[in-house]
Protein backbone atom coordinates (compact mmCIF):
# COMPACT_ATOMS: atom_id res chain seq x y z
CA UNK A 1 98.92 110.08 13.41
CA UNK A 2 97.84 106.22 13.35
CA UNK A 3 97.18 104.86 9.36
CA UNK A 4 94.30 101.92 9.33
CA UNK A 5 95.80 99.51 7.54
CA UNK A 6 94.91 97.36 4.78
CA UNK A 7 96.59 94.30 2.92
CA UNK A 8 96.21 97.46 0.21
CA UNK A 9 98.54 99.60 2.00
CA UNK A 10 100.55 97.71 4.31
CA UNK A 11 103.10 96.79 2.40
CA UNK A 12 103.97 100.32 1.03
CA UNK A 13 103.31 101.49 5.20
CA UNK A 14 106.06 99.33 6.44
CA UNK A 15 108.66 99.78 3.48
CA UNK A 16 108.21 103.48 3.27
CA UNK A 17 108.55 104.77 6.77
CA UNK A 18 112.20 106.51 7.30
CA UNK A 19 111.13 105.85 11.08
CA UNK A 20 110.52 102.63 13.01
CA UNK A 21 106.40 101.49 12.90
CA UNK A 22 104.14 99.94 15.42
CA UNK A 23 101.28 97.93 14.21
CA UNK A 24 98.38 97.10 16.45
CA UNK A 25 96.49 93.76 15.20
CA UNK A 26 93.22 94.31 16.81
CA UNK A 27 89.41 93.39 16.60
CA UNK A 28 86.43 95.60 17.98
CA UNK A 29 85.39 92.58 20.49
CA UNK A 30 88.22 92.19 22.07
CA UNK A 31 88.39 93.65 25.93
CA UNK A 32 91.67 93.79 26.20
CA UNK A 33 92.59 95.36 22.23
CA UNK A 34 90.16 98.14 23.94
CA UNK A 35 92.26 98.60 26.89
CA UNK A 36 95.32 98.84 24.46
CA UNK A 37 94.39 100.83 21.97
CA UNK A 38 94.13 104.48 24.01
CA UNK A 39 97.76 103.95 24.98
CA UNK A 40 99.03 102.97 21.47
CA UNK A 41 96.81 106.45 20.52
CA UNK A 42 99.04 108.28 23.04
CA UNK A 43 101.97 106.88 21.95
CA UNK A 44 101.28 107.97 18.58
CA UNK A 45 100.77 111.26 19.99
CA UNK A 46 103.86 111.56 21.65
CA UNK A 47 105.90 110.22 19.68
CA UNK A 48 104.41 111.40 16.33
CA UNK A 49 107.68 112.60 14.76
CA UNK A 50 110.12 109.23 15.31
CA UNK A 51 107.48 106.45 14.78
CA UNK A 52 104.66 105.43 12.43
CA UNK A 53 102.01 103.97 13.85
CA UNK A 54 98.80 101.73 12.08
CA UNK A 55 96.08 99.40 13.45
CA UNK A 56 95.01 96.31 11.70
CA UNK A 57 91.64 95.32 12.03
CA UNK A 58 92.16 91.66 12.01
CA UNK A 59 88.63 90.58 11.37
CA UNK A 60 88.60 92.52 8.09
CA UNK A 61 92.77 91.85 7.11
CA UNK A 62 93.14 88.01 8.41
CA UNK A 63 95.65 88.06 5.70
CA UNK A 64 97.99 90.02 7.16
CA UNK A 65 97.62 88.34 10.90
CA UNK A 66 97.90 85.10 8.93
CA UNK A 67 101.16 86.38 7.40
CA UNK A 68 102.86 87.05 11.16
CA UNK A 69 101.46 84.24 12.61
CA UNK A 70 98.95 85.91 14.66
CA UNK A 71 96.70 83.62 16.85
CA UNK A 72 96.20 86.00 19.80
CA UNK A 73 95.03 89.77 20.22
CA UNK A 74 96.05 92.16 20.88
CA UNK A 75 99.39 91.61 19.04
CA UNK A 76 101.93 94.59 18.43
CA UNK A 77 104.84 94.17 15.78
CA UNK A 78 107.25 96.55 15.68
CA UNK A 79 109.08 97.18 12.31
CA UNK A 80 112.85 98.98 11.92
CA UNK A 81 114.01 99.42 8.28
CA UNK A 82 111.25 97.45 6.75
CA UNK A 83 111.88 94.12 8.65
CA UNK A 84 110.19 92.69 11.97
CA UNK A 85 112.07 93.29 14.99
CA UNK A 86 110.19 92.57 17.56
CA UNK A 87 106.46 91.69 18.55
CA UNK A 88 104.35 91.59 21.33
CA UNK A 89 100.92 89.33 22.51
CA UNK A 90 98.57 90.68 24.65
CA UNK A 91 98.06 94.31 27.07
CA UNK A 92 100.80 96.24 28.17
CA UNK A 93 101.04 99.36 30.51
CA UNK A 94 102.15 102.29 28.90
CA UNK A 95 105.62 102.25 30.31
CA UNK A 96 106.21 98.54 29.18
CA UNK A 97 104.63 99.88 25.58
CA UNK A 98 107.23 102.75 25.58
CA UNK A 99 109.87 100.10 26.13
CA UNK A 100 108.96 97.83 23.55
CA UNK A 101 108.79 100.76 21.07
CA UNK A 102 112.21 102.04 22.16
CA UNK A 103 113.76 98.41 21.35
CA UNK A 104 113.78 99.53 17.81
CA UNK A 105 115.12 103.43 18.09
């Protein structure tokens, strides 16, 4: 399941997940966020049980890309424990997205 997050619920998202979470800073005109986004779906998907997964829409929640110093899309953070352990700018193939994710398992 991915959660659309807000600077409303973002917060709570990250602190309250007992399992890692991958957040997807994206914007509807970008190609490439387009090309990213059905493998961060499938990801979800697969791996619906050990990570949380949200999208931020960062044309509607600039705060939040403001907070992580986000200048370029797509950018995926990747949270363990409450606290930002890794992040990554631009497209990935799926099996370079898998290994990002499993950085924080």
């Amino acid at each position: 399941m991915i959660t659309e997050l807000t600077s409303a619920n973002f917060d709570s998202f990250i602190q309250n997940a007992s399992a890692p979470v991958l957040v997807d800073l994206w914007a509807s005109w970008c190609g490439p966020c387009k090309m990213l986004s059905p493998l961060v779906d499938q990801l979800a998907e697969e791996m619906g049980d050990k990570l949380a997964v949200g999208k931020v829409n960062v044309d509607d929640e600039g705060e939040i890309a403001m907070r992580y110093g986000v200048q370029s899309i797509p950018t995926l953070l990747l949270f363990k424990g409450g606290e930002l352990v890794n992040k990554n700018i631009g497209y990935v193939p799926l099996p370079a997205l898998k290994a990002f994710v499993q950085s924080a398992m």
